[in-house]
C-alpha atoms as a PDB file:
ATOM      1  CA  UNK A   1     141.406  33.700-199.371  1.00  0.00           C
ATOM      2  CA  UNK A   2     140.952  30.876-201.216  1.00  0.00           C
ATOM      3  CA  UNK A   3     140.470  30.829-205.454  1.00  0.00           C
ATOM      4  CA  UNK A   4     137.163  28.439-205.161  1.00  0.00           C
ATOM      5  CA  UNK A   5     133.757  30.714-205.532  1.00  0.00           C
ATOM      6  CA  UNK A   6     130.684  29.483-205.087  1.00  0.00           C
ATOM      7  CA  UNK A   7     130.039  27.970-208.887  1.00  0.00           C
ATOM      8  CA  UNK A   8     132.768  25.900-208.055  1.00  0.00           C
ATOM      9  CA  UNK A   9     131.190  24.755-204.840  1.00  0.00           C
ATOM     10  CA  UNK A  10     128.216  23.304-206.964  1.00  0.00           C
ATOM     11  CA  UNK A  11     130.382  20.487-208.905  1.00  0.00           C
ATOM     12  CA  UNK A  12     128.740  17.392-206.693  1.00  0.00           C
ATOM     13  CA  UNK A  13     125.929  17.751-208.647  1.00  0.00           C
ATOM     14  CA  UNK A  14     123.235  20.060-206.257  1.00  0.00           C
ATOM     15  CA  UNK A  15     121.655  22.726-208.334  1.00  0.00           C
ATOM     16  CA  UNK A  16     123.087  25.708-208.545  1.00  0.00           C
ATOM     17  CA  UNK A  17     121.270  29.523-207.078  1.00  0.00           C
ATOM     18  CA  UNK A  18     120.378  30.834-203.690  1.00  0.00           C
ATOM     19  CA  UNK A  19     118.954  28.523-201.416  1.00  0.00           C
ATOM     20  CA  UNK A  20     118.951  30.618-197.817  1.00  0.00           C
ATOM     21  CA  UNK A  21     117.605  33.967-197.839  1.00  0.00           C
ATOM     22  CA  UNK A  22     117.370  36.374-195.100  1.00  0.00           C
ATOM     23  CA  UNK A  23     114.746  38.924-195.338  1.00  0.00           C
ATOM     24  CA  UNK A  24     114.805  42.200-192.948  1.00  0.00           C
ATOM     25  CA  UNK A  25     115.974  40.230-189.881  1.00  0.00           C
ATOM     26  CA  UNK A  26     115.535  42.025-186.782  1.00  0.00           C
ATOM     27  CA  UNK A  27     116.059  40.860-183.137  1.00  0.00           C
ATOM     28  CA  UNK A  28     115.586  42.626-180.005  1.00  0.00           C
ATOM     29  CA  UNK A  29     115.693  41.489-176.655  1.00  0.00           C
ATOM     30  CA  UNK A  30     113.706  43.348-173.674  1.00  0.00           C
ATOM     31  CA  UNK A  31     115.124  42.549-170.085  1.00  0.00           C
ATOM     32  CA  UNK A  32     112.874  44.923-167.566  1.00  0.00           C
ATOM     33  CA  UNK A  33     112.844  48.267-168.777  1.00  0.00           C
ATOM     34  CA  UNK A  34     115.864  47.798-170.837  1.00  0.00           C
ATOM     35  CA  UNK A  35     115.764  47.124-174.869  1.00  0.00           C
ATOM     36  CA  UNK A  36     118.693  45.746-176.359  1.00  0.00           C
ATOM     37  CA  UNK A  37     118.572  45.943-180.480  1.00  0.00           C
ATOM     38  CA  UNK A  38     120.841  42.482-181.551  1.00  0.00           C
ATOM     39  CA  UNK A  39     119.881  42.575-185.173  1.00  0.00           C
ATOM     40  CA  UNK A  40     118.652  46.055-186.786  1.00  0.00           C
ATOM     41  CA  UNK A  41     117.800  44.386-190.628  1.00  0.00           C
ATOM     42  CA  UNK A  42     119.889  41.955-191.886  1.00  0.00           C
ATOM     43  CA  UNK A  43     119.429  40.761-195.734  1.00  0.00           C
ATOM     44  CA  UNK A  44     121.544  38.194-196.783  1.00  0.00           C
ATOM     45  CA  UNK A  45     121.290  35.680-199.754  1.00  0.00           C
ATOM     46  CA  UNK A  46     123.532  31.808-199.612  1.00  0.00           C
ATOM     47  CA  UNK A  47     123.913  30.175-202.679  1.00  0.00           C
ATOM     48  CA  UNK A  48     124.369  26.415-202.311  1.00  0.00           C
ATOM     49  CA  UNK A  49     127.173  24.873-202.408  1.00  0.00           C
ATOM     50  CA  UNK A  50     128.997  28.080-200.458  1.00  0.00           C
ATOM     51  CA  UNK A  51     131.023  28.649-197.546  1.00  0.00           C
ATOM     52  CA  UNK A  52     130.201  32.026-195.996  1.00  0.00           C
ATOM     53  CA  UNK A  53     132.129  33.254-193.166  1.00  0.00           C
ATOM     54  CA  UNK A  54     130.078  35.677-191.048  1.00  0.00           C
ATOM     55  CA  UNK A  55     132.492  37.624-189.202  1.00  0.00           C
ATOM     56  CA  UNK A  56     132.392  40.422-186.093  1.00  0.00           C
ATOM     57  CA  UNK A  57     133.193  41.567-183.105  1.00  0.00           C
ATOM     58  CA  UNK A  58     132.316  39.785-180.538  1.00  0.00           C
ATOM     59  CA  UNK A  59     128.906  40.344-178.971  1.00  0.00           C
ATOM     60  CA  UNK A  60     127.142  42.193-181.962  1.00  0.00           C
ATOM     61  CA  UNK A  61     124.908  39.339-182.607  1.00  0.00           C
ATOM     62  CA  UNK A  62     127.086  36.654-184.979  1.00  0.00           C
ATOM     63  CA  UNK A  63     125.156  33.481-183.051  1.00  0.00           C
ATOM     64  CA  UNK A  64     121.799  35.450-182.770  1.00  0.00           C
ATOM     65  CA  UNK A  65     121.652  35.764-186.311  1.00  0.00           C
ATOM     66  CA  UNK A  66     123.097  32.156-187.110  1.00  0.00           C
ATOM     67  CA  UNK A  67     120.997  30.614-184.647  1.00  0.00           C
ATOM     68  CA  UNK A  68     117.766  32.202-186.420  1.00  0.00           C
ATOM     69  CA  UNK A  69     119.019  31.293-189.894  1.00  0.00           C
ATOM     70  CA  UNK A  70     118.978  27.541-188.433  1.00  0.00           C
ATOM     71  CA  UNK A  71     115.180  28.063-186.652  1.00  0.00           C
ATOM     72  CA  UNK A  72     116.715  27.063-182.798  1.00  0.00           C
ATOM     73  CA  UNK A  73     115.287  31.183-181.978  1.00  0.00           C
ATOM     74  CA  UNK A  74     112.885  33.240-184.474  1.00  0.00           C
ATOM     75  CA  UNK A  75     113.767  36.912-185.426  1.00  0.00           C
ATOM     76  CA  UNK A  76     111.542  39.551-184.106  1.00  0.00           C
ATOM     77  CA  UNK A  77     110.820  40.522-187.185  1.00  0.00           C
ATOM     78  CA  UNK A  78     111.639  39.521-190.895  1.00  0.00           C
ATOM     79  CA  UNK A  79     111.806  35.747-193.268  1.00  0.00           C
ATOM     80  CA  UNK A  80     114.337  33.062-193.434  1.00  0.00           C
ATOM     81  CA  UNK A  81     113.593  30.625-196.216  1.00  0.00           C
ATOM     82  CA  UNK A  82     115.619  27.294-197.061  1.00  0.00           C
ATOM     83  CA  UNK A  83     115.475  25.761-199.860  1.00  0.00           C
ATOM     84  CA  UNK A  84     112.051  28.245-200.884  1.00  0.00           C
ATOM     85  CA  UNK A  85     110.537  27.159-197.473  1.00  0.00           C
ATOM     86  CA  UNK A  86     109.406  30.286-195.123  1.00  0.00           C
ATOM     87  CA  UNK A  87     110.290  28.234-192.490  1.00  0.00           C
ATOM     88  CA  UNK A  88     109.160  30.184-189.473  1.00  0.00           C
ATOM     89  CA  UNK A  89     105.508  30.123-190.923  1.00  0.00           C
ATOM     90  CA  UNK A  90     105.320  26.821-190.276  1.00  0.00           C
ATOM     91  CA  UNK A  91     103.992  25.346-186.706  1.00  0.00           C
ATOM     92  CA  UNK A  92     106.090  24.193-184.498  1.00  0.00           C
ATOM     93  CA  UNK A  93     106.077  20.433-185.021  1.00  0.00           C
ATOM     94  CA  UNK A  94     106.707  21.116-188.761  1.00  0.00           C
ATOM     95  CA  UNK A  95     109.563  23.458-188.231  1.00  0.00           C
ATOM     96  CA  UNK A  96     111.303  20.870-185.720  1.00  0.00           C
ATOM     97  CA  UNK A  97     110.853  18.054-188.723  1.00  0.00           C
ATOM     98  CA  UNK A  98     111.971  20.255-191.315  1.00  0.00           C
ATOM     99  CA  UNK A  99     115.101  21.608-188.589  1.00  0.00           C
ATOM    100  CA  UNK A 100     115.967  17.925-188.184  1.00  0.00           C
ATOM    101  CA  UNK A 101     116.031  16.642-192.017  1.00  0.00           C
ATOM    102  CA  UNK A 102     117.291  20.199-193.842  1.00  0.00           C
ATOM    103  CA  UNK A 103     119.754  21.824-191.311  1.00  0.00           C
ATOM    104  CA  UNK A 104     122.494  20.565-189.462  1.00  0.00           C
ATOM    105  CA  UNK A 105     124.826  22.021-186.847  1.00  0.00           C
ATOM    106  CA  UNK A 106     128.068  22.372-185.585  1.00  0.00           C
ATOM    107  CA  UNK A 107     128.985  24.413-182.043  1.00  0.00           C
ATOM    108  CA  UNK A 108     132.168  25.075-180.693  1.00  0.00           C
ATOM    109  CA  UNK A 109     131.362  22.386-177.996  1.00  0.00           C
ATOM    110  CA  UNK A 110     130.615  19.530-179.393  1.00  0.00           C
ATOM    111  CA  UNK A 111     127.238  18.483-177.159  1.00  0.00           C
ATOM    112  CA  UNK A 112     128.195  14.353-177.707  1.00  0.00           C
ATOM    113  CA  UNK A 113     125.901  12.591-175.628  1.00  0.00           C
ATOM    114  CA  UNK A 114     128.464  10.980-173.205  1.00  0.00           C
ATOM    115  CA  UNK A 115     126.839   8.051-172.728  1.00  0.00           C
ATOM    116  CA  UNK A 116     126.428   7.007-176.327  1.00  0.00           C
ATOM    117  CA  UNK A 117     129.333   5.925-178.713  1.00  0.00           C
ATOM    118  CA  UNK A 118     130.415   7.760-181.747  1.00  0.00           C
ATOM    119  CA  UNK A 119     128.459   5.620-183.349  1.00  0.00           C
ATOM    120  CA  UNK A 120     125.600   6.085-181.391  1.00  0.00           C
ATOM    121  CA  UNK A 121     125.551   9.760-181.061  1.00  0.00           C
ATOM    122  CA  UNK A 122     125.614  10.237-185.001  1.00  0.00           C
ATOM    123  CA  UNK A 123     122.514   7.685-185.740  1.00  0.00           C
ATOM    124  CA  UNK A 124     120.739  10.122-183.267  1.00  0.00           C
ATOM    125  CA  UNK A 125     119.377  11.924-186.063  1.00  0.00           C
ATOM    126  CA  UNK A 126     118.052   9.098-188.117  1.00  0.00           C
ATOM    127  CA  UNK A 127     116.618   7.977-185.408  1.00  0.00           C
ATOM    128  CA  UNK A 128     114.639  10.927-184.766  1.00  0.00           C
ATOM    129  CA  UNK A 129     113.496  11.146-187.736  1.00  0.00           C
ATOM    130  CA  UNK A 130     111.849   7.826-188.078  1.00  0.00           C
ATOM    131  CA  UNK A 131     114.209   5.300-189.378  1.00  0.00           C
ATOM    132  CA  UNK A 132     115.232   1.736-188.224  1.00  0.00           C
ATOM    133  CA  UNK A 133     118.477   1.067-185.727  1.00  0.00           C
ATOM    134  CA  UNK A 134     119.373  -0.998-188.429  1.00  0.00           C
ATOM    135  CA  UNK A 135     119.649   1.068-191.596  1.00  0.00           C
ATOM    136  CA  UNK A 136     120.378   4.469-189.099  1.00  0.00           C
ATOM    137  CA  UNK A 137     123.671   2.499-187.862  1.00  0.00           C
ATOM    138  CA  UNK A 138     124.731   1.424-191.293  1.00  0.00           C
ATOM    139  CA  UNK A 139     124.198   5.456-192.645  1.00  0.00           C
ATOM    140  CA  UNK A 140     125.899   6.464-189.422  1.00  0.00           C
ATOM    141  CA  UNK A 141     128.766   3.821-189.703  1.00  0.00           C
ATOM    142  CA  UNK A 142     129.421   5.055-193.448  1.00  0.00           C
ATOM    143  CA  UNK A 143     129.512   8.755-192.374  1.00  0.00           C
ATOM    144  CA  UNK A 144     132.126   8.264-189.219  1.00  0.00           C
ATOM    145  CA  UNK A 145     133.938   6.508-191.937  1.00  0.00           C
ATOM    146  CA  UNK A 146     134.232   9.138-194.584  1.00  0.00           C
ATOM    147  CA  UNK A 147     135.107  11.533-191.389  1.00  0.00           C
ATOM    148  CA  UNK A 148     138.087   9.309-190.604  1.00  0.00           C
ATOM    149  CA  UNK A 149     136.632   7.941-187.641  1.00  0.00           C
ATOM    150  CA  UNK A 150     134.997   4.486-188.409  1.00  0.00           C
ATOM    151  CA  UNK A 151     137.453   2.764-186.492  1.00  0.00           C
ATOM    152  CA  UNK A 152     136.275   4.722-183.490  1.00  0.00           C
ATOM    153  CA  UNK A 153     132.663   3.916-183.839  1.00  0.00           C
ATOM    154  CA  UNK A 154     132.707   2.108-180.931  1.00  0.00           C
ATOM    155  CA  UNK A 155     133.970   4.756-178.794  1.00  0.00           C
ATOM    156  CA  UNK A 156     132.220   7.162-176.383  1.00  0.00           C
ATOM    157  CA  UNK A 157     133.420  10.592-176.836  1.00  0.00           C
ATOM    158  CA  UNK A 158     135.570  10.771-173.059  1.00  0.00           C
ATOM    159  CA  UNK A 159     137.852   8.164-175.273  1.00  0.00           C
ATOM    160  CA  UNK A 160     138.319  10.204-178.024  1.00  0.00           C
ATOM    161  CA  UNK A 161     140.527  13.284-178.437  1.00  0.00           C
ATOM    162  CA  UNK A 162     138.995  17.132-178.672  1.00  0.00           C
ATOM    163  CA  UNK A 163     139.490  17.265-182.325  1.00  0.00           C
ATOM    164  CA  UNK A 164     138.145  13.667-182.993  1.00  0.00           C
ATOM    165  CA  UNK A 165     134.890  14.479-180.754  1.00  0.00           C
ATOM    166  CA  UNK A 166     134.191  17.374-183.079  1.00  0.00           C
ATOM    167  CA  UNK A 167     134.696  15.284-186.313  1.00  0.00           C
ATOM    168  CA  UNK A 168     131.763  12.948-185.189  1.00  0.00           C
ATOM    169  CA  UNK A 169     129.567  16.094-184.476  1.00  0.00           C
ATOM    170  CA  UNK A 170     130.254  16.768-188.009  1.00  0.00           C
ATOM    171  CA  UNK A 171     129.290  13.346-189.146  1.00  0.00           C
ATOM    172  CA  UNK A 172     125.954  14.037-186.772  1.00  0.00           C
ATOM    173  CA  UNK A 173     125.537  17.050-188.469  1.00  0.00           C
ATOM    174  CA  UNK A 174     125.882  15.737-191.895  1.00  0.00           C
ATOM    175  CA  UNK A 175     123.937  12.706-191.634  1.00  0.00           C
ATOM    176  CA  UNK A 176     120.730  13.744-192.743  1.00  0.00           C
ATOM    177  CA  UNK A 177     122.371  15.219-196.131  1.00  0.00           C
ATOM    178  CA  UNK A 178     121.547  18.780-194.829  1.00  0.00           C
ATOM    179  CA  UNK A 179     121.042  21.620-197.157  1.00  0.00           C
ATOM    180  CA  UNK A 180     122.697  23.759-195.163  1.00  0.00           C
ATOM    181  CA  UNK A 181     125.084  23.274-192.285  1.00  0.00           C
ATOM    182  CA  UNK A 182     125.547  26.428-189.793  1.00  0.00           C
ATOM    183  CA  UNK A 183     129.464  25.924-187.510  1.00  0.00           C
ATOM    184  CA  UNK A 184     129.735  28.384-184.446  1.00  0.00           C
ATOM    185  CA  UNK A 185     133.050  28.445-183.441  1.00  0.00           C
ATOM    186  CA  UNK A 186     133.694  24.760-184.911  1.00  0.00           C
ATOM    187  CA  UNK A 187     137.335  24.814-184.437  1.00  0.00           C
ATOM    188  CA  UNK A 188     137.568  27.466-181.052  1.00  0.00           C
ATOM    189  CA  UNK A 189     138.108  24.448-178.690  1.00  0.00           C
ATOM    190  CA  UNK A 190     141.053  22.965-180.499  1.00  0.00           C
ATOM    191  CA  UNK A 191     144.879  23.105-180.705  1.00  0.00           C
ATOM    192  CA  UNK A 192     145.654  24.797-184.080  1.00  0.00           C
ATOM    193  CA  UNK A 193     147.166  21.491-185.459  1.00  0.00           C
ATOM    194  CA  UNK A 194     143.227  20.169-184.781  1.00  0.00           C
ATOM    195  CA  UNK A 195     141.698  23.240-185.894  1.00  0.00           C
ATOM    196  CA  UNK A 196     143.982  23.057-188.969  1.00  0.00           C
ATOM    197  CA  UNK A 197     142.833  19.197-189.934  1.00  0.00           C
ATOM    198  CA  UNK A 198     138.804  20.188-189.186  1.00  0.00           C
ATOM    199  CA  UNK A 199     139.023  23.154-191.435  1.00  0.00           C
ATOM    200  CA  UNK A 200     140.473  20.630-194.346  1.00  0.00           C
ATOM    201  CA  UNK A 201     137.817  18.334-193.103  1.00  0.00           C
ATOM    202  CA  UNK A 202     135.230  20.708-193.915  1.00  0.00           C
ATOM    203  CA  UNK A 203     136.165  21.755-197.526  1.00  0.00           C
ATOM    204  CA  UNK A 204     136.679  18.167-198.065  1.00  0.00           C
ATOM    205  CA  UNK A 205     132.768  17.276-197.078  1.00  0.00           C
ATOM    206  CA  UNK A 206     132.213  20.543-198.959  1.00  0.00           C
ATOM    207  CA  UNK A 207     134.144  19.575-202.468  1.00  0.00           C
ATOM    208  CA  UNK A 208     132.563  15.752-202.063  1.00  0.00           C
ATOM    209  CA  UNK A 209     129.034  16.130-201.100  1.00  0.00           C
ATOM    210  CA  UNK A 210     128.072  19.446-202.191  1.00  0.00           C
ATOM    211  CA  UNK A 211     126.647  21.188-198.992  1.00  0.00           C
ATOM    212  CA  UNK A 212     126.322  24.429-197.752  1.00  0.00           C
ATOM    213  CA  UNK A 213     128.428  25.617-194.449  1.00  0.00           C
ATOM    214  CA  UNK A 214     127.624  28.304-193.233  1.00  0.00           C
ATOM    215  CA  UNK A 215     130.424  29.629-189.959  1.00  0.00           C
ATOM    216  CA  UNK A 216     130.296  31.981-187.544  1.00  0.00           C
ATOM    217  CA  UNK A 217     134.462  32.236-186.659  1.00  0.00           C
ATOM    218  CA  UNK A 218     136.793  34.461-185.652  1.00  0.00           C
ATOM    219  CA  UNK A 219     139.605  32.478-186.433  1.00  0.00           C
ATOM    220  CA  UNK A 220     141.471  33.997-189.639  1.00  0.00           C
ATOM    221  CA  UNK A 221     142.901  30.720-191.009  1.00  0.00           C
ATOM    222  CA  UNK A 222     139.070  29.893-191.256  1.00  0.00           C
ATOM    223  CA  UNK A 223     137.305  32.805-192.582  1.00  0.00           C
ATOM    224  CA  UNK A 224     140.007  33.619-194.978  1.00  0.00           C
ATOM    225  CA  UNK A 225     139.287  30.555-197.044  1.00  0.00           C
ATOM    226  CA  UNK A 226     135.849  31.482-197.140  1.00  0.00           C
ATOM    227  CA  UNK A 227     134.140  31.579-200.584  1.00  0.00           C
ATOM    228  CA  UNK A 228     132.938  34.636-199.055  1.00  0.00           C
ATOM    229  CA  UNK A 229     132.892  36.761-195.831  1.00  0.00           C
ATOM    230  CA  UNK A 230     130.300  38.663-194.194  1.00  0.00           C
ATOM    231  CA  UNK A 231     131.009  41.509-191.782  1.00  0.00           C
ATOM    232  CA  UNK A 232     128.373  42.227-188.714  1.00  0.00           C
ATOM    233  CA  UNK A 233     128.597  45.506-187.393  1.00  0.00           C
ATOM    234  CA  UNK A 234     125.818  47.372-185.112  1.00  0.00           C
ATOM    235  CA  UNK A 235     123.621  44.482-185.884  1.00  0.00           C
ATOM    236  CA  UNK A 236     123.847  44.904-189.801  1.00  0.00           C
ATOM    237  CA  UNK A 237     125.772  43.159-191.992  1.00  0.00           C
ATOM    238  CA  UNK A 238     127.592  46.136-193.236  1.00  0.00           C
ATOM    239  CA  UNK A 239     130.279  44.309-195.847  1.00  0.00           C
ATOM    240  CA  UNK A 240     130.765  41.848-198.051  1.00  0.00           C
ATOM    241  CA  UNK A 241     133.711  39.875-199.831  1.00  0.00           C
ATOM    242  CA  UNK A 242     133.848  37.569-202.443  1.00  0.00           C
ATOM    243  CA  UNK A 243     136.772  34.859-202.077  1.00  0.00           C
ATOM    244  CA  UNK A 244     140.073  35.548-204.351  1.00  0.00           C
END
């Protein structure tokens, strides 16, 4: 794994100390008669500045619990706060503001609007958050260019290649300056050559800007470069490693 740890991570200038904590997270889901216990109490604290690799087999609730640490579903029970915000006691118009300016995301499939450009698709953000087309194309046209990518800004994602379509999710995802980015799966769609040059990517954005990533992977040459590494097991997460 790699040597960095997360005092390391800090070095862009973001203070240092836990800024995600997850309290007691439970999450069941009831289909007819049938209960089905995802998440049985998870506790978990992110210092900025980390990567954290939450790792599993596969259906025992890696996305649940990633998707609830980024407010897109609520845990039946239990507290997520970001940045010392309990963020699902807020209403619903607040927690879709504060989803849009704090937390950013990165899925396996990249979900591009087709019909936009690169260029386009990253402003979207900006946009939704209240600022101009002008100054939300300029912040958009700076981020596809520290991605690599400004010289596809022009492009809609059918002309770009798998592993470029993901970089300008990444620039969506980052465009907001984020404290805390969640990845499901960010490289599972690519070639390994792709994969490879994302996971650099990543660090990269990481080392420069100071953010949080939080990734949900099974991929070893990801989580093994991990600051850190979270196991789920029976909906708890039952081990944790620090990065050597």
């Amino acid at each position: 794994m790699s040597s960095r740890n997360s005092t390391d991570a800090t070095s862009a200038g973001r203070p240092d100390g836990g800024m995600l904590r997850v309290s007691g997270v439970t999450k069941t889901f009831e289909t007819g008669p049938t209960t089905l216990d995802v998440l049985r109490g998870v506790d978990l604290e992110i210092t900025r500045g980390e990567i954290l690799a939450i790792v599993g087999p596969s259906g025992v609730g890696k996305s649940t619990l990633l998707h609830i640490m980024g407010t897109l579903d609520r845990p039946t029970t239990g507290r997520v706060s970001i940045d010392g915000t309990d963020v699902f006691a807020l209403p619903d118009d607040e927690l879709a503001a504060f989803r849009n300016r704090a937390v950013g995301f990165v899925f396996q499939f990249h979900h591009l609007l087709r019909e936009l450009t690169a260029l386009e698709n990253v402003m979207m953000p900006r946009l939704i958050a209240g600022e101009t087309v002008g100054a939300a194309s300029r912040s958009a046209y700076g981020m596809l260019d520290r991605v690599g990518l400004a010289e596809r800004a022009t492009h809609k994602p059918g002309e770009l290649s798998g592993g470029e379509e993901q970089r300008v999710a990444v620039a969506r995802a980052l465009i907001n300056d984020p404290s805390v980015v969640f990845a499901d799966e960010p490289s599972g769609n690519l070639d390994r050559a792709s994969a490879r040059d994302l996971h650099n990517l990543l660090w990269e954005l990481r080392d420069s800007l100071g953010h949080t990533f939080i990734i949900v992977t099974h991929n070893p040459e990801l989580y093994e470069r991990a600051d850190r590494v979270v196991t789920l097991r029976e909906g708890r997460a039952v081990a944790a490693e620090d990065g050597t």
